[in-house]
Every structure is written in structure tokens, then in C-alpha cells.
C-alpha atoms as a PDB file:
ATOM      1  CA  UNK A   1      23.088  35.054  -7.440  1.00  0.00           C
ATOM      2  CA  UNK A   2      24.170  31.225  -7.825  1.00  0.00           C
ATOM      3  CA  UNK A   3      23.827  31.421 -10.738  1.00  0.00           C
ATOM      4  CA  UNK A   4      25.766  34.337 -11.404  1.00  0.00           C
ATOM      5  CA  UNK A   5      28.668  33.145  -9.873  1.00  0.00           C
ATOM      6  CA  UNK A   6      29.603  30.840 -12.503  1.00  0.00           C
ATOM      7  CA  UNK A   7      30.399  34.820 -15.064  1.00  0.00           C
ATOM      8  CA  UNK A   8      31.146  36.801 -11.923  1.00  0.00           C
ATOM      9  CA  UNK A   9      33.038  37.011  -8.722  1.00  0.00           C
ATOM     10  CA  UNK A  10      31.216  36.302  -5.747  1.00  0.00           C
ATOM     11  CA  UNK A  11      32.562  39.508  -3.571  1.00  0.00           C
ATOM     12  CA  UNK A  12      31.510  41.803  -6.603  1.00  0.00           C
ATOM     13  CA  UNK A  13      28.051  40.037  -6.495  1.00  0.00           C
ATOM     14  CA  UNK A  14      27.552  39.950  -2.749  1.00  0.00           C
ATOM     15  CA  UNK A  15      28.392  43.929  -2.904  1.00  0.00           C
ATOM     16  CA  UNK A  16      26.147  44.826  -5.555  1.00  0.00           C
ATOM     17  CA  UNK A  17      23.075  43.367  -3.725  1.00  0.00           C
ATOM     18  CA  UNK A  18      24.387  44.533  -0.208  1.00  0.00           C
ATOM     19  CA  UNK A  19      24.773  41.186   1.357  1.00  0.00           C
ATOM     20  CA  UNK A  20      27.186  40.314   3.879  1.00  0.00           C
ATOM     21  CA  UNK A  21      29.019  36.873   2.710  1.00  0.00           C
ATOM     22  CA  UNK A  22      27.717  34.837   5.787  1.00  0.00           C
ATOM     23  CA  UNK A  23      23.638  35.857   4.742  1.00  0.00           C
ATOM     24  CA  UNK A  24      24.290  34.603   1.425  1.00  0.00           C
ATOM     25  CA  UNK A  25      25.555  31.031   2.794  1.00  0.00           C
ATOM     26  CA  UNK A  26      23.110  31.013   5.345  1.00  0.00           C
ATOM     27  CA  UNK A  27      20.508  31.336   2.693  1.00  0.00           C
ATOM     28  CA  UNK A  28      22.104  29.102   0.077  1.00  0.00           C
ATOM     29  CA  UNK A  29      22.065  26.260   2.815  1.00  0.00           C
ATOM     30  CA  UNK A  30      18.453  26.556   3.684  1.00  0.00           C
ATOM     31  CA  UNK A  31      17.239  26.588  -0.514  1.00  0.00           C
ATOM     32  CA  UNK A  32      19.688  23.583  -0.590  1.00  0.00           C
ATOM     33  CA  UNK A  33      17.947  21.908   2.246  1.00  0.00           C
ATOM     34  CA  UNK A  34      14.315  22.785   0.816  1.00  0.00           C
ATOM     35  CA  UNK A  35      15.341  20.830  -2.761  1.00  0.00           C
ATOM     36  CA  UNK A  36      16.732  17.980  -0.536  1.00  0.00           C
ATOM     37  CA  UNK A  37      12.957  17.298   0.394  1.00  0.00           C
ATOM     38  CA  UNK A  38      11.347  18.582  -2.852  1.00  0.00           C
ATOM     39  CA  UNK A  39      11.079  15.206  -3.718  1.00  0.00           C
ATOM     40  CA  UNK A  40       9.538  13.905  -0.397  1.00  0.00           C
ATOM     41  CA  UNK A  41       7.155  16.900  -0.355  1.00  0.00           C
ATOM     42  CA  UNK A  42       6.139  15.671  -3.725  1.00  0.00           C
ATOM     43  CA  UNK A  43       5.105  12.141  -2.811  1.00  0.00           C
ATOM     44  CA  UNK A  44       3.578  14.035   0.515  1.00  0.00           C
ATOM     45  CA  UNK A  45       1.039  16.043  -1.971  1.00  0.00           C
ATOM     46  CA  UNK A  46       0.553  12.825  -4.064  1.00  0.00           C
ATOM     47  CA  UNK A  47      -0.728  10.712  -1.183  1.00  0.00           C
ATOM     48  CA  UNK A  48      -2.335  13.529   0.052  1.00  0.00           C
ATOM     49  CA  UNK A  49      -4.612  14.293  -2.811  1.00  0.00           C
ATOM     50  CA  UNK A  50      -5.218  10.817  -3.765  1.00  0.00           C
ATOM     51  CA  UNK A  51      -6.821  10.215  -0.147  1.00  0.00           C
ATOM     52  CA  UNK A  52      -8.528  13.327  -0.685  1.00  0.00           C
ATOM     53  CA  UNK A  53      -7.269  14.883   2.734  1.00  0.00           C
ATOM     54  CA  UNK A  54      -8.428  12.258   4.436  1.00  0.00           C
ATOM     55  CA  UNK A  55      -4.299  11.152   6.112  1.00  0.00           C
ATOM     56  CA  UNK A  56      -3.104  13.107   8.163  1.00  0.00           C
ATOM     57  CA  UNK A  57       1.068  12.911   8.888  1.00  0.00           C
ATOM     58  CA  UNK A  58       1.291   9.509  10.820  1.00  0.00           C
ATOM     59  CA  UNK A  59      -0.604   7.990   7.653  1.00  0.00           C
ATOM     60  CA  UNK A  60       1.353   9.516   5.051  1.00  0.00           C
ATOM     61  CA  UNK A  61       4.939   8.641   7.097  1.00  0.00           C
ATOM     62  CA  UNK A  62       3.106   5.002   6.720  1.00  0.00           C
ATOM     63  CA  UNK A  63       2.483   4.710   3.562  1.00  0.00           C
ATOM     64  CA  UNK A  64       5.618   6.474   2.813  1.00  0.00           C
ATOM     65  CA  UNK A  65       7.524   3.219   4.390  1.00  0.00           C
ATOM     66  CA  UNK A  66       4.843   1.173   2.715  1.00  0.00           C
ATOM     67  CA  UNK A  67       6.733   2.052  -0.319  1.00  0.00           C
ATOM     68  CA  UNK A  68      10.220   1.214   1.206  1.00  0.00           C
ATOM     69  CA  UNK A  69      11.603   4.519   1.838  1.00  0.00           C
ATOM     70  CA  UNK A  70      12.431   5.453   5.005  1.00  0.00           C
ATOM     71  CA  UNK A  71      11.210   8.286   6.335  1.00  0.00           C
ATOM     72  CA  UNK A  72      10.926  10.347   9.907  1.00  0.00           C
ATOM     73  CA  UNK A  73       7.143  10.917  10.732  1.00  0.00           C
ATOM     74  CA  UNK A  74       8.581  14.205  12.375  1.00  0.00           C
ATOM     75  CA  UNK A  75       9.936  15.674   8.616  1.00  0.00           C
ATOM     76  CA  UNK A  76       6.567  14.918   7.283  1.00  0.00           C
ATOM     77  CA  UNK A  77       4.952  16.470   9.972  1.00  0.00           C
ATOM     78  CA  UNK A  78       6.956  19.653   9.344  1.00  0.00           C
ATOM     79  CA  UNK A  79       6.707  19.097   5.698  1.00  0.00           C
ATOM     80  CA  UNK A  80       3.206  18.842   5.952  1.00  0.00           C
ATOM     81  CA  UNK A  81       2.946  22.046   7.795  1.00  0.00           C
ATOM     82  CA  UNK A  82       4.645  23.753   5.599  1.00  0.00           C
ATOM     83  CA  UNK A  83       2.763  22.806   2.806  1.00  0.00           C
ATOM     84  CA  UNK A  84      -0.552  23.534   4.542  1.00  0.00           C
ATOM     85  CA  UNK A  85      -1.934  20.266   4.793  1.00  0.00           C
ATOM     86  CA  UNK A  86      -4.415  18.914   7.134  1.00  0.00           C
ATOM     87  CA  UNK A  87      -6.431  16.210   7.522  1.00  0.00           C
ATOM     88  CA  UNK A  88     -10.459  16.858   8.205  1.00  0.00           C
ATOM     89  CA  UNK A  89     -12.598  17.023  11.471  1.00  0.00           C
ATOM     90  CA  UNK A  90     -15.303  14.734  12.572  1.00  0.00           C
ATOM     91  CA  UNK A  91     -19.131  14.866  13.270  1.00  0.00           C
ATOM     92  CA  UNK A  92     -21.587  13.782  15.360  1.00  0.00           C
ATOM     93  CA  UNK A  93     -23.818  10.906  14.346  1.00  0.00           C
ATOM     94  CA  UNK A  94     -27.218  10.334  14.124  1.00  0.00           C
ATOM     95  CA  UNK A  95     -29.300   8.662  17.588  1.00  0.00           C
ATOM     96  CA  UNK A  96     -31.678   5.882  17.161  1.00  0.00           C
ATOM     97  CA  UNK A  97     -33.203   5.520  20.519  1.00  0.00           C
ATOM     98  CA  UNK A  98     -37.275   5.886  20.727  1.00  0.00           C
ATOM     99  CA  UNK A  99     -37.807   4.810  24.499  1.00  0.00           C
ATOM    100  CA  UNK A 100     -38.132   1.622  25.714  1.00  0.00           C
ATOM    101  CA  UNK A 101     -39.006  -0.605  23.128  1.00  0.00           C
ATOM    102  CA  UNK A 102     -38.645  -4.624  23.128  1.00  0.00           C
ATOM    103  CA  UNK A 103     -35.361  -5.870  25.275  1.00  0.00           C
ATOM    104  CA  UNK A 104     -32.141  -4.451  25.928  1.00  0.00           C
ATOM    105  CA  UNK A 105     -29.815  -7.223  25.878  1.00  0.00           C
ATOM    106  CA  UNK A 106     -26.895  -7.750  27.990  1.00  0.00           C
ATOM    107  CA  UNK A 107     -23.462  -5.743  28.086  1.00  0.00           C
ATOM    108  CA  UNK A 108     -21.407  -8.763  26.950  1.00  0.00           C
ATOM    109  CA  UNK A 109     -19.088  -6.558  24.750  1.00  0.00           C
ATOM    110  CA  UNK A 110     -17.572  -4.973  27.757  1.00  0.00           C
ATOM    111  CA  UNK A 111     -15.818  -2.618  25.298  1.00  0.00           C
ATOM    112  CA  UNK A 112     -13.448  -4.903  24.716  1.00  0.00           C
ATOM    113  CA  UNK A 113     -12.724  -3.937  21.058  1.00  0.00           C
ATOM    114  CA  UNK A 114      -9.644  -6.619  20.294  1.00  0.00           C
ATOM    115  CA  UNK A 115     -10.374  -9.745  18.758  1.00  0.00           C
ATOM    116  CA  UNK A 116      -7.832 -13.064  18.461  1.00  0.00           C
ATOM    117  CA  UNK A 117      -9.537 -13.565  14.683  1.00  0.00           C
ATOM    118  CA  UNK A 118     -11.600 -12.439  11.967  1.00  0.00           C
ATOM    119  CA  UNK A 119     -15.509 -12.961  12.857  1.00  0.00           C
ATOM    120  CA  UNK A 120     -15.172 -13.235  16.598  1.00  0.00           C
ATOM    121  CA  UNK A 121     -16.909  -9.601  17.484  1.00  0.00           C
ATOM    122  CA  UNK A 122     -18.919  -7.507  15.074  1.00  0.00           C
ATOM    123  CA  UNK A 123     -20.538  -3.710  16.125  1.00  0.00           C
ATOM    124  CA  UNK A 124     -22.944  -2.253  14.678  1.00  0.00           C
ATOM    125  CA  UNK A 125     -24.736   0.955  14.302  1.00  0.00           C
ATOM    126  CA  UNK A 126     -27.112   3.589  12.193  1.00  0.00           C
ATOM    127  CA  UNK A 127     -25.951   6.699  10.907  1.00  0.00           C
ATOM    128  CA  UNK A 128     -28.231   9.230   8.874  1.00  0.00           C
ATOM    129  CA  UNK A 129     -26.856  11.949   6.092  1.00  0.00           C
ATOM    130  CA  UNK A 130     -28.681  14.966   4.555  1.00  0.00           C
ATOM    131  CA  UNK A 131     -28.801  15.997   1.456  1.00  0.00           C
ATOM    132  CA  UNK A 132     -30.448  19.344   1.364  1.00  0.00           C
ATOM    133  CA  UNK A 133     -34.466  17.868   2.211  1.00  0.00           C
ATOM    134  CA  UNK A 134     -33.372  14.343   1.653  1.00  0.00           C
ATOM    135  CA  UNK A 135     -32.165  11.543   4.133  1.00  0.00           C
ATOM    136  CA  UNK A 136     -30.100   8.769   3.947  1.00  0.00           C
ATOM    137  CA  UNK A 137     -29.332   5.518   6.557  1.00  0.00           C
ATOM    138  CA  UNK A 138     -26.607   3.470   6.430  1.00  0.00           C
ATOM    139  CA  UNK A 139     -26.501   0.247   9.124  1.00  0.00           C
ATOM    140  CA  UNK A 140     -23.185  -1.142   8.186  1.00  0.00           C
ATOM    141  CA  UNK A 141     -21.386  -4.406  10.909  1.00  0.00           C
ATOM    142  CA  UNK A 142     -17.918  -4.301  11.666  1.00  0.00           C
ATOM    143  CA  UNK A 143     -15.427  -6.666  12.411  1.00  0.00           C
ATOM    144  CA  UNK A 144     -13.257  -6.044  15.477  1.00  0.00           C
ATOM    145  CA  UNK A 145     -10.721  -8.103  14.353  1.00  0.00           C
ATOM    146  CA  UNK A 146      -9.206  -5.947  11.665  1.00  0.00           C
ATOM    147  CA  UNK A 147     -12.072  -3.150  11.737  1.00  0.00           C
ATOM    148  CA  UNK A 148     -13.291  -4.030   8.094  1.00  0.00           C
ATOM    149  CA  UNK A 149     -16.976  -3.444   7.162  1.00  0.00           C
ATOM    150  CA  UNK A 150     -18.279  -6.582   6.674  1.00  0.00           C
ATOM    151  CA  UNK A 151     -22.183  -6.018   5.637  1.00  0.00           C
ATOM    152  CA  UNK A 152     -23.719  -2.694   5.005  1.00  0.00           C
ATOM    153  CA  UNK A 153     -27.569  -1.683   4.104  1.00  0.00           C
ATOM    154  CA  UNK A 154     -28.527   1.387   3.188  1.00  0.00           C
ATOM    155  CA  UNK A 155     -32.168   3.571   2.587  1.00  0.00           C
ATOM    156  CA  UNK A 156     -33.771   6.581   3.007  1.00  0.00           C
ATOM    157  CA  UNK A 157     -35.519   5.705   6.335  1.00  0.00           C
ATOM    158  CA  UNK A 158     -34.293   4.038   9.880  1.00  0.00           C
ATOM    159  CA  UNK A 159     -36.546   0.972   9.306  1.00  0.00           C
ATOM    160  CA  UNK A 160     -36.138  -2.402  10.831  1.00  0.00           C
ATOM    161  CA  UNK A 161     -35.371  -3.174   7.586  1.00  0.00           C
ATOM    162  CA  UNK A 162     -32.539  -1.708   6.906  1.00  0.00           C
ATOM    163  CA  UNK A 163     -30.411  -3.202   9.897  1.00  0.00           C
ATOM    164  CA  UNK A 164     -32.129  -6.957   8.934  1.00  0.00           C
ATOM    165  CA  UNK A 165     -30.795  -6.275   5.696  1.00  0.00           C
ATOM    166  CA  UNK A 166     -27.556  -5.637   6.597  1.00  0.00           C
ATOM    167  CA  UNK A 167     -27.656  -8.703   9.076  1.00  0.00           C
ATOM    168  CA  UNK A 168     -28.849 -11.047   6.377  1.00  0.00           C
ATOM    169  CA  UNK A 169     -25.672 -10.010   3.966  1.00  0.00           C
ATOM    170  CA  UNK A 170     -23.663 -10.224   7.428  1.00  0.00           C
ATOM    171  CA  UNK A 171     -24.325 -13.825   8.057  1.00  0.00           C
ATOM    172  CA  UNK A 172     -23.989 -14.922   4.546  1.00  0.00           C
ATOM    173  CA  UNK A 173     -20.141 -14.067   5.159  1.00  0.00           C
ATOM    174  CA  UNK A 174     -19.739 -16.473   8.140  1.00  0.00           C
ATOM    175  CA  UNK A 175     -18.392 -20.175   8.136  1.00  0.00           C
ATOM    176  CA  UNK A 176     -20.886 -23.050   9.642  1.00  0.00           C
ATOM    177  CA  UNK A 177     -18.716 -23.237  12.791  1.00  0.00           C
ATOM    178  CA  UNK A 178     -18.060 -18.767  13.349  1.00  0.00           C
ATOM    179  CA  UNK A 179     -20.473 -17.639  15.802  1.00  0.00           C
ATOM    180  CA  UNK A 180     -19.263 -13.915  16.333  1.00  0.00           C
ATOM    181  CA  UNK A 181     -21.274 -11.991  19.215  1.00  0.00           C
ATOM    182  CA  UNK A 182     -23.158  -8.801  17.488  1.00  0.00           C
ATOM    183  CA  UNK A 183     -22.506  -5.410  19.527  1.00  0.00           C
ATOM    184  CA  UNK A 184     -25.174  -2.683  19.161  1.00  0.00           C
ATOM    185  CA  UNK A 185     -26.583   0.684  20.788  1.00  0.00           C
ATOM    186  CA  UNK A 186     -30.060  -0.076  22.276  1.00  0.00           C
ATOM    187  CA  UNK A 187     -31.515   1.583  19.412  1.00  0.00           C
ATOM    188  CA  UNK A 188     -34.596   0.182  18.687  1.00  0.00           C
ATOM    189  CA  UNK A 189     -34.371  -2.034  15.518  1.00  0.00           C
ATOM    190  CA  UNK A 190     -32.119  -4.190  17.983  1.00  0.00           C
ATOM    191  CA  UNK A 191     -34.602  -4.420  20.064  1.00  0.00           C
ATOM    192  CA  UNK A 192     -37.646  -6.096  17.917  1.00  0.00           C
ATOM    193  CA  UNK A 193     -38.249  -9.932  18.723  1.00  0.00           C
ATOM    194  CA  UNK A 194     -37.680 -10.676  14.920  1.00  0.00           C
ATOM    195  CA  UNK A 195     -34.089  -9.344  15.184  1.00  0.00           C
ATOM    196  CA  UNK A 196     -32.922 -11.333  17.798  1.00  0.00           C
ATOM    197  CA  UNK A 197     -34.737 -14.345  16.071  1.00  0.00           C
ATOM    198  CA  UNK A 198     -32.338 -13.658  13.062  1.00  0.00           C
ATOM    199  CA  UNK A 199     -29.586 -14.013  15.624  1.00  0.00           C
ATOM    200  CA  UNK A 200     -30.968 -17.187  17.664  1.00  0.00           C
ATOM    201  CA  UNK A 201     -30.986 -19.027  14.178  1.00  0.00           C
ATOM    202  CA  UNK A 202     -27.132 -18.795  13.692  1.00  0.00           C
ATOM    203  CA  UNK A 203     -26.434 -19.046  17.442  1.00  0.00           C
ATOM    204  CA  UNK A 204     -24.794 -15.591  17.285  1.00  0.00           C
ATOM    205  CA  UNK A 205     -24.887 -14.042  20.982  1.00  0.00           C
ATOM    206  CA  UNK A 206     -26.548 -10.023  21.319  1.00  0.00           C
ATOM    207  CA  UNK A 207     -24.332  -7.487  22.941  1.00  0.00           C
ATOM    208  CA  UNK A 208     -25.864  -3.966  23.427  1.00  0.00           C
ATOM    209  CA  UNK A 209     -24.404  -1.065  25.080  1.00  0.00           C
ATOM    210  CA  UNK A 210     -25.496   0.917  28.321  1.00  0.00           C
ATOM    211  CA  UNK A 211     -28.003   3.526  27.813  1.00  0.00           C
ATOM    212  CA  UNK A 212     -26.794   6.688  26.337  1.00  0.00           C
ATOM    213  CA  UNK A 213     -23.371   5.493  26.325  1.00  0.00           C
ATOM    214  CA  UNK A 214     -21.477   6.072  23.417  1.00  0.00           C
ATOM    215  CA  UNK A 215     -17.873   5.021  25.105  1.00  0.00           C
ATOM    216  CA  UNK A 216     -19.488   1.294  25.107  1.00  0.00           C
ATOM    217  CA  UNK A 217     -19.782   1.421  20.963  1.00  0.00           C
ATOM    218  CA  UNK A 218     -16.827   3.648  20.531  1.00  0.00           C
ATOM    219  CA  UNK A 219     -15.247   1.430  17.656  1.00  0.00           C
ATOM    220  CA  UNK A 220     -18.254   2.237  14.933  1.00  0.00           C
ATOM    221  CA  UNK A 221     -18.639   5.615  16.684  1.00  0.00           C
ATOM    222  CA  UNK A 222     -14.771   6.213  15.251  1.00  0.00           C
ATOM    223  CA  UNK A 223     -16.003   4.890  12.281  1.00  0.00           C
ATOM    224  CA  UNK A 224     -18.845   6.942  11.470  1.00  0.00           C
ATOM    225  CA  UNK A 225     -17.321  10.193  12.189  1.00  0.00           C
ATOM    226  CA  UNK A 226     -14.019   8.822   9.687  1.00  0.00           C
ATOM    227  CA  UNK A 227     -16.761   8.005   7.254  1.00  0.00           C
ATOM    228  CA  UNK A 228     -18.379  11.749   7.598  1.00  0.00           C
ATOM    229  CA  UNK A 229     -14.820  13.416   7.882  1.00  0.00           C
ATOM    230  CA  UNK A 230     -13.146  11.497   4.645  1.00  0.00           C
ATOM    231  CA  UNK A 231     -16.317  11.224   2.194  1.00  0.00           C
ATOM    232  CA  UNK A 232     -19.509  12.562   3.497  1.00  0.00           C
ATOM    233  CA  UNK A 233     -18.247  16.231   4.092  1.00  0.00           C
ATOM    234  CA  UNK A 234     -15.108  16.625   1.530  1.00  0.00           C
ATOM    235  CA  UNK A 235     -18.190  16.886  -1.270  1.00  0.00           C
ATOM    236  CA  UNK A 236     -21.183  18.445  -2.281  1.00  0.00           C
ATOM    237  CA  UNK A 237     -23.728  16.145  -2.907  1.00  0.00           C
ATOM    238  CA  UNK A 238     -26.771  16.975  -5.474  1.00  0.00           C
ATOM    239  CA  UNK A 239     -28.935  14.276  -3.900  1.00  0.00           C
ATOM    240  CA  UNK A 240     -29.161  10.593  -2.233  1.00  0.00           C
ATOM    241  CA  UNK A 241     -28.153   8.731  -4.986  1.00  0.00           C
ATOM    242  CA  UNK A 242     -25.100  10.632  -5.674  1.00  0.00           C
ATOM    243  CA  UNK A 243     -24.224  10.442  -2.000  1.00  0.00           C
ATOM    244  CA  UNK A 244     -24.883   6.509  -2.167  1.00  0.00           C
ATOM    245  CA  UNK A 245     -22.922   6.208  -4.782  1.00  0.00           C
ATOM    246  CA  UNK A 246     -19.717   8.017  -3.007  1.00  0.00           C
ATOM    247  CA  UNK A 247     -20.575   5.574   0.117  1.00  0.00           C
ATOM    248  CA  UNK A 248     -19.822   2.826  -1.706  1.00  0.00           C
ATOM    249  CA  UNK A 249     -17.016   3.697  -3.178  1.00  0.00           C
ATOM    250  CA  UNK A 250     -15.407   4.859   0.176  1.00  0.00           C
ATOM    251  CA  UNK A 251     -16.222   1.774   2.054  1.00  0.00           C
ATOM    252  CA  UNK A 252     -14.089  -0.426  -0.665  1.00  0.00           C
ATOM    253  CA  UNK A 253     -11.368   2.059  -0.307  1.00  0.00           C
ATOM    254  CA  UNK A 254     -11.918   2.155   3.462  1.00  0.00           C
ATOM    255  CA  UNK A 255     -11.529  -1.966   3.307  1.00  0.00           C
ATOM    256  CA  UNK A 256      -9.166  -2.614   0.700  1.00  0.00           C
ATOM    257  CA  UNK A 257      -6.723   0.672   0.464  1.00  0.00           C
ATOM    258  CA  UNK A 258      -6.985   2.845   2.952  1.00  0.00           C
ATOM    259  CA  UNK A 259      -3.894   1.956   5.800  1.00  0.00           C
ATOM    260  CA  UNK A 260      -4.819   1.495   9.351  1.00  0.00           C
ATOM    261  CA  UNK A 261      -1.662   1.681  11.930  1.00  0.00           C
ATOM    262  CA  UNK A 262      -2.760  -0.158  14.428  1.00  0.00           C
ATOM    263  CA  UNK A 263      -2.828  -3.128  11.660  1.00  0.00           C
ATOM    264  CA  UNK A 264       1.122  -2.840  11.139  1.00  0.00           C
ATOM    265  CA  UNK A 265       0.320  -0.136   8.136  1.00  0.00           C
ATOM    266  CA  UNK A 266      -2.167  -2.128   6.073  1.00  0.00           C
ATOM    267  CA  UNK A 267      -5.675  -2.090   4.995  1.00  0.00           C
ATOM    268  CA  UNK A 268      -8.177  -4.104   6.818  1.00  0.00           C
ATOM    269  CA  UNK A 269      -8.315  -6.500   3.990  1.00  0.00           C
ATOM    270  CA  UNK A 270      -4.631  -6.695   3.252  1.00  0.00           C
ATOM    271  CA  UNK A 271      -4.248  -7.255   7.188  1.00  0.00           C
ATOM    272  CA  UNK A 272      -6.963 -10.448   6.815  1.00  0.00           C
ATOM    273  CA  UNK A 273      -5.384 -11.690   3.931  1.00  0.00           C
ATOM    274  CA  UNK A 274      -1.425 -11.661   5.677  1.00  0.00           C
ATOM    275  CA  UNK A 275      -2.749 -12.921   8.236  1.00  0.00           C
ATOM    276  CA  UNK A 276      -4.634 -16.092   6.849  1.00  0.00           C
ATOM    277  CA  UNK A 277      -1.773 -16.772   4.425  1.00  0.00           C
ATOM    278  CA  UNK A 278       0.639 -17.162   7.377  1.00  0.00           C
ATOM    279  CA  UNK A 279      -1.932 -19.564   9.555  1.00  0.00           C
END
């Protein structure tokens, strides 16, 4: 009909299709307000898709800003709504505790998940995947500071292994005088003598949580089930290596890309980096 008006009068149109003049403006106001944000829902979708569901509206208003327009995380919220979008659910994660084996060290975490700097508190974990009959592990160690994944070891059984592994890389990242203290579960590859050997040599103090708590590891517990949510689940995987393959990838993009808003909208690495360059 708008575009009618331009060859006809607008009370001849309005009476041919039986509208009342006030329905027609009503309408023509609300199209006019959905091309206002045709643009916004555009770069909504964009983001969207490139973090393959994985940001849900407070991310997307972030990285939005990111890329200096301003933008209410309310209208994306709406937006978002109305363009069906929705970011995944999480999982549960995989339990590595075989009875009382070795020594349960101290609480010394306290789940005090801030740190001042970078290498001052690492967590750790396991986590297992399937893949039809297949398994796979991952031990990966965090950084409190600016939750990026500092180490990571992966293999298709729990073994002590894999989370000595995934120290070894770990410590090659630290400075002579960083000493961070090294937050587990009391699963049971924490436990062996030759672990906490690895950790004597560098000085670096062992932190484990309480029995069957998973509140006192809660940072890598949020980390697994973003991991499962954002990679593990929005695929199908033919088998391990495939799935090791889309690990990898994810935990660059988790370091280097992927916004965190608790670190003022940036990546864990791009956080790091600001943050040295202003020291």
C-alpha cells in the first residue's frame, strides 16, 4: 500500500483494502521500526553464527560495543528473541575419584577464584567425551587470573600420564621466579607421589578440593561444561581424532577470540596482553 500511494490516493487505497486510516499508520510505524534494526539484527546473526551459538545476548551486546557501536543489551535481547536465537545448555562432566588413593592435599584454594596476576593460581581437572564406542580425556590447567588455558593433554584413557603431561607443558610456561599454587579435585592422578614430586621441583604449592565437592573447583567445572556446550555437542563427531581436532581449535578460539565480560569484554589473551602492556 506504500507503495501505492505514490499513483493513488491514500483514502481510495485504505477503502479498497478495508482499513481504517489509524491501522494503516499503526502498522506503517511498526515495519518502519523493524528496518530501523534490520541492520543490528544483521550483525546479531553474523556474530551469532560465527560463534556457532555459543553467545548468548550479553556477549553479542559486547562484542557489539567491541566494534564501537553502541548498543542496549535489552534490544538485542528482544532482537534475539525474535530472531530465535539461543545460546546452548551445559553437561555434566566426567568423575575421576577411585577411593582413597595416595594423599589428599590441603584446601589452600579456598575457592578463591581471583588472582592479582597472570600465573598466581592455576585449576585443573579431567573431563572424558564419547564418540559412539570411543573415549577421549582432556586434563587441561587454567589460569585464574584471566581464565586462559594454559597447558592441555589429551588421550584416550585417564592415565597418570595424561595430567603429567599437561603439567610438564604447564611449567614450561612459567618464569624462574612464578610459583603459582595448582588447584585440583582429589582425583587420583593428583594423588600419586610422582605428581607432587613434579610440583616439589618448581616449588609450586598443591591445592585440592573437599571430597565430592564440586563448588570448591567451580572455575574449570564452568569451563568444562562451556567447552561441552560450545564445541563438544554443537557437532557430530565420526571419531576421536575428529573430535581432537575440534578441541583444539576451540581452545585457541576460547583463548584468543572468544570475549569474556568479566575481563572488560576481551579474550583471555587480549586481557593478558592489555594488561602487561600497561605495567
Amino acid at each position: 500500500m506504500q507503495d501505492l500511494r505514490a499513483h493513488h490516493p491514500l483514502a481510495a487505497l485504505l477503502k479498497a483494502a478495508g482499513l481504517v486510516r489509524s491501522t494503516f499508520y499503526y502498522q506503517f510505524k511498526a515495519l518502519d521500526r523493524g528496518e530501523r534494526h534490520a541492520g543490528l539484527k544483521e550483525k546479531i546473526r553474523t556474530l551469532y553464527e560465527h560463534h556457532k551459538g555459543r553467545y548468548g545476548y550479553r556477549r553479542i551486546t559486547a562484542a557489539i560495543r567491541q566494534a564501537g557501536e553502541l548498543v542496549n543489551h535489552k534490544t538485542v535481547q528482544r532482537l534475539m528473541g525474535q530472531l530465535q536465537l539461543k545460546s546452548l545448555v551445559r553437561p555434566k562432566k566426567y568423575r575421576s575419584w577411585r577411593g582413597e588413593v595416595g594423599r589428599a592435599a590441603p584446601n589452600l584454594l579456598q575457592r578463591q577464584f581471583k588472582a592479582d596476576g597472570p600465573n598466581q593460581k592455576w585449576v585443573t581437572d579431567v573431563t572424558e567425551f564419547k564418540v559412539g564406542a570411543q573415549k577421549l580425556y582432556l586434563s587441561p590447567v587454567m589460569d585464574l587470573y584471566n581464565g586462559e588455558i594454559v597447558a592441555y593433554q589429551m588421550d584416550s584413557r585417564p592415565s597418570f600420564e595424561l595430567v603429567s603431561g599437561m603439567l610438564k607443558k604447564a611449567l614450561t610456561r612459567l618464569r624462574g621466579n612464578e610459583r603459582p599454587l595448582l588447584h585440583s579435585d582429589q582425583g587420583w592422578q593428583y594423588r600419586m607421589p610422582a605428581f607432587s614430586r613434579l610440583l616439589k621441583q618448581r616449588q609450586l604449592p598443591q591445592s585440592m578440593s573437599r571430597k565430592a565437592n564440586c563448588l570448591d573447583n567451580a572455575a574449570m567445572e564452568s569451563f568444562f561444561g562451556t567447552l561441552k556446550s560450545e564445541c563438544f555437542r554443537l557437532d557430530r563427531f565420526i571419531n576421536v581424532d575428529q573430535l581432537c581436532d575440534a578441541l583444539n581449535r576451540y581452545i585457541h578460539y576460547y583463548n584468543h577470540e572468544r570475549i569474556k565480560l568479566k575481563l572488560k569484554g576481551l579474550s583471555p589473551v587480549q586481557y593478558r596482553t592489555q594488561a602487561s602492556a600497561t605495567r
